[in-house]
C-alpha atoms as a PDB file:
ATOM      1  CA  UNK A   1       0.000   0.000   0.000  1.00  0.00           C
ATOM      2  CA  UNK A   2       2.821   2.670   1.205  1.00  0.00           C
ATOM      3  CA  UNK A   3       4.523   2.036  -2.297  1.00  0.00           C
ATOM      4  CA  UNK A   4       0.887   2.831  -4.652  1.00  0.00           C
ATOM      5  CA  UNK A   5       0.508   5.740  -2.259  1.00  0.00           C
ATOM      6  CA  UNK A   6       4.534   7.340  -3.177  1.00  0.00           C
ATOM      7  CA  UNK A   7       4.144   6.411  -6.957  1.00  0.00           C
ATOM      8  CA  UNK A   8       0.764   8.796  -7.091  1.00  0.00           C
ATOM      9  CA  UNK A   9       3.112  11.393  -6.243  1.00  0.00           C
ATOM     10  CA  UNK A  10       3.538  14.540  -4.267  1.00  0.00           C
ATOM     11  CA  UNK A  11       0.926  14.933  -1.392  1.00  0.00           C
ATOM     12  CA  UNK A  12       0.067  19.036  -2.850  1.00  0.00           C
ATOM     13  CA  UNK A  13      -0.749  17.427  -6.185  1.00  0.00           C
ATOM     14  CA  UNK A  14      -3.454  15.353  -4.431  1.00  0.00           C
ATOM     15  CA  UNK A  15      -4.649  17.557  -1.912  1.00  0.00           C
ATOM     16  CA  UNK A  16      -5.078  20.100  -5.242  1.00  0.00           C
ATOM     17  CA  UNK A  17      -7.082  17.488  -7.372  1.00  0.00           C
ATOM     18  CA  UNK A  18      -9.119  16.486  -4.188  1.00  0.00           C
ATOM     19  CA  UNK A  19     -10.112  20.555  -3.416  1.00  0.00           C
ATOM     20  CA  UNK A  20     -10.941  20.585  -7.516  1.00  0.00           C
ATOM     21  CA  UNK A  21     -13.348  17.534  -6.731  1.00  0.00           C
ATOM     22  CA  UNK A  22     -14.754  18.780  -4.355  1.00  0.00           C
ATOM     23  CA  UNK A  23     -15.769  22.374  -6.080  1.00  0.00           C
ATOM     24  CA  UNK A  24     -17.269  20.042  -9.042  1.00  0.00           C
ATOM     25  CA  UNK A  25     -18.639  18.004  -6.167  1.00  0.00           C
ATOM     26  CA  UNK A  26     -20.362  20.948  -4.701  1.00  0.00           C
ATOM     27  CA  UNK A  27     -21.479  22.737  -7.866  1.00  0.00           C
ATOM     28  CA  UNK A  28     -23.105  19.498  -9.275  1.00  0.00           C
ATOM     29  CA  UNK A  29     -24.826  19.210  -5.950  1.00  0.00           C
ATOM     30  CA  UNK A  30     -26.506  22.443  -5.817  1.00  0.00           C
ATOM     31  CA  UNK A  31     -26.947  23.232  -9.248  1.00  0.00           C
ATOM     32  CA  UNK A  32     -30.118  20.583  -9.723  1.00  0.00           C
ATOM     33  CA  UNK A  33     -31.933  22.983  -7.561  1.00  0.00           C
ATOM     34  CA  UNK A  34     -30.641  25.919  -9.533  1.00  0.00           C
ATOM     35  CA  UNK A  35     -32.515  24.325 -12.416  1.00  0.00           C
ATOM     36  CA  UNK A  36     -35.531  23.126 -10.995  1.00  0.00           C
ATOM     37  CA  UNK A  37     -36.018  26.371  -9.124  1.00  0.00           C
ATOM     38  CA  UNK A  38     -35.484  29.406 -11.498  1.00  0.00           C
ATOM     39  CA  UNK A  39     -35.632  32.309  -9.862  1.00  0.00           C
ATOM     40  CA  UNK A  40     -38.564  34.965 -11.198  1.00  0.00           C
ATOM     41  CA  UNK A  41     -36.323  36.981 -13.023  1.00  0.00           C
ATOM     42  CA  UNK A  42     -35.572  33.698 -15.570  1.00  0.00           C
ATOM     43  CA  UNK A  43     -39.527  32.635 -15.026  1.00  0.00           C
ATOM     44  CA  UNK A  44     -40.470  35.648 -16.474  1.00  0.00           C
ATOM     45  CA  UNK A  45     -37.977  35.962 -19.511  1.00  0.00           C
ATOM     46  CA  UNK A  46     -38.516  32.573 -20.442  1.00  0.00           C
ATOM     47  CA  UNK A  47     -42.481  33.742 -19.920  1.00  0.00           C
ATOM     48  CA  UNK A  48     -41.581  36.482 -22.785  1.00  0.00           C
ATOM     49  CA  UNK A  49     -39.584  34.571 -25.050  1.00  0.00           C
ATOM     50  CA  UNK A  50     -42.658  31.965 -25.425  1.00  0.00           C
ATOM     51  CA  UNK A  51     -45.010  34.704 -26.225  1.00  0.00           C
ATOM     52  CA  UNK A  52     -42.666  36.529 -28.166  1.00  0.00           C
ATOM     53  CA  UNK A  53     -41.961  33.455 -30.330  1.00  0.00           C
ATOM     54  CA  UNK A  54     -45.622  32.304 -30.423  1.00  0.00           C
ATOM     55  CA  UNK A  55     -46.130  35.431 -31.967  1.00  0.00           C
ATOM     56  CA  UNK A  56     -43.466  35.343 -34.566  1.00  0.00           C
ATOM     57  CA  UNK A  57     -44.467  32.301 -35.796  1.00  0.00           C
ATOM     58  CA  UNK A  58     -48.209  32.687 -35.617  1.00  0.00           C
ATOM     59  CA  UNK A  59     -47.526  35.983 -38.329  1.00  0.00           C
ATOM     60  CA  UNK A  60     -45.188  33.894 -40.396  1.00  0.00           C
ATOM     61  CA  UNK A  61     -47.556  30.817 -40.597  1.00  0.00           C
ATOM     62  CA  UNK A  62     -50.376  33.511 -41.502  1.00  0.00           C
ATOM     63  CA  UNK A  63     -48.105  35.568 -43.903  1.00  0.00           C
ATOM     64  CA  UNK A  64     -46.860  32.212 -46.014  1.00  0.00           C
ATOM     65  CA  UNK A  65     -50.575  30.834 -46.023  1.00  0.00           C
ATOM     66  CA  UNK A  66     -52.211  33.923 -47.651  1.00  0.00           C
ATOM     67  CA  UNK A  67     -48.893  33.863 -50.085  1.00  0.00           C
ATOM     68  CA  UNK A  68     -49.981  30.203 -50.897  1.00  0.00           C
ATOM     69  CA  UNK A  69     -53.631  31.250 -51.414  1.00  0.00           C
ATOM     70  CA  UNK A  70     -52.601  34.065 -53.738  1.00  0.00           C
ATOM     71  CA  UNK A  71     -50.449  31.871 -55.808  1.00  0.00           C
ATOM     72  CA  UNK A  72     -52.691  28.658 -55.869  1.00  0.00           C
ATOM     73  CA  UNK A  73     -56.278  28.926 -57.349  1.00  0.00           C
ATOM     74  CA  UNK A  74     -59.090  27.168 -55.414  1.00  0.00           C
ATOM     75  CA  UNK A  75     -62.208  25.665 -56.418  1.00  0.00           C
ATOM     76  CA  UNK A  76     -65.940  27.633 -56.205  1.00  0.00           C
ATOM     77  CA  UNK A  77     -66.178  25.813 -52.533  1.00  0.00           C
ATOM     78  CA  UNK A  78     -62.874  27.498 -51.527  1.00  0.00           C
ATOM     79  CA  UNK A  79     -61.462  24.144 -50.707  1.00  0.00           C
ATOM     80  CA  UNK A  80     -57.793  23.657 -51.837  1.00  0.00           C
ATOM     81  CA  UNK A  81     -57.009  21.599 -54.849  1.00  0.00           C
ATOM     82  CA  UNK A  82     -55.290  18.416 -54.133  1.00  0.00           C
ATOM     83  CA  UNK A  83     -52.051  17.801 -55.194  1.00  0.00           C
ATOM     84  CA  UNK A  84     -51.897  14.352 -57.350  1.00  0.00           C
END
């Protein structure tokens, strides 16, 4: 045992990669409530992106549909014509 322990080497290069597991150690453990707890501020921007992007693509769907309609004659029902 005393020999693995001297060929891992110096005890401050250790003691450094043991405080750098423990930082990752400590960030992985408290960043799961980070995420599943947002604070309000992020809540509320990821509140305005949705409606912001619901928007967007709510005029765009709208916009290329009546550009379809204007380039693609319909019947006298107004029904579509099927493509074959």
């Amino acid at each position: 045992m005393k020999q693995r322990i001297e060929a891992m080497g110096p005890s401050y290069e250790w003691r450094s990669r043991f405080n750098e597991c423990e930082q990752r150690f400590t960030f992985l453990t408290r960043e799961p409530t980070t995420c599943c707890n947002p604070s309000p501020t992020t809540q509320q921007a990821i509140a305005e992106l949705d409606q912001a992007t619901k928007e967007k693509f709510e005029l765009a769907f709208h916009s290329i549909q009546e550009l379809l309609r204007s380039l693609t004659p319909s019947s006298a029902d107004g029904a579509w014509p099927k493509c074959v």
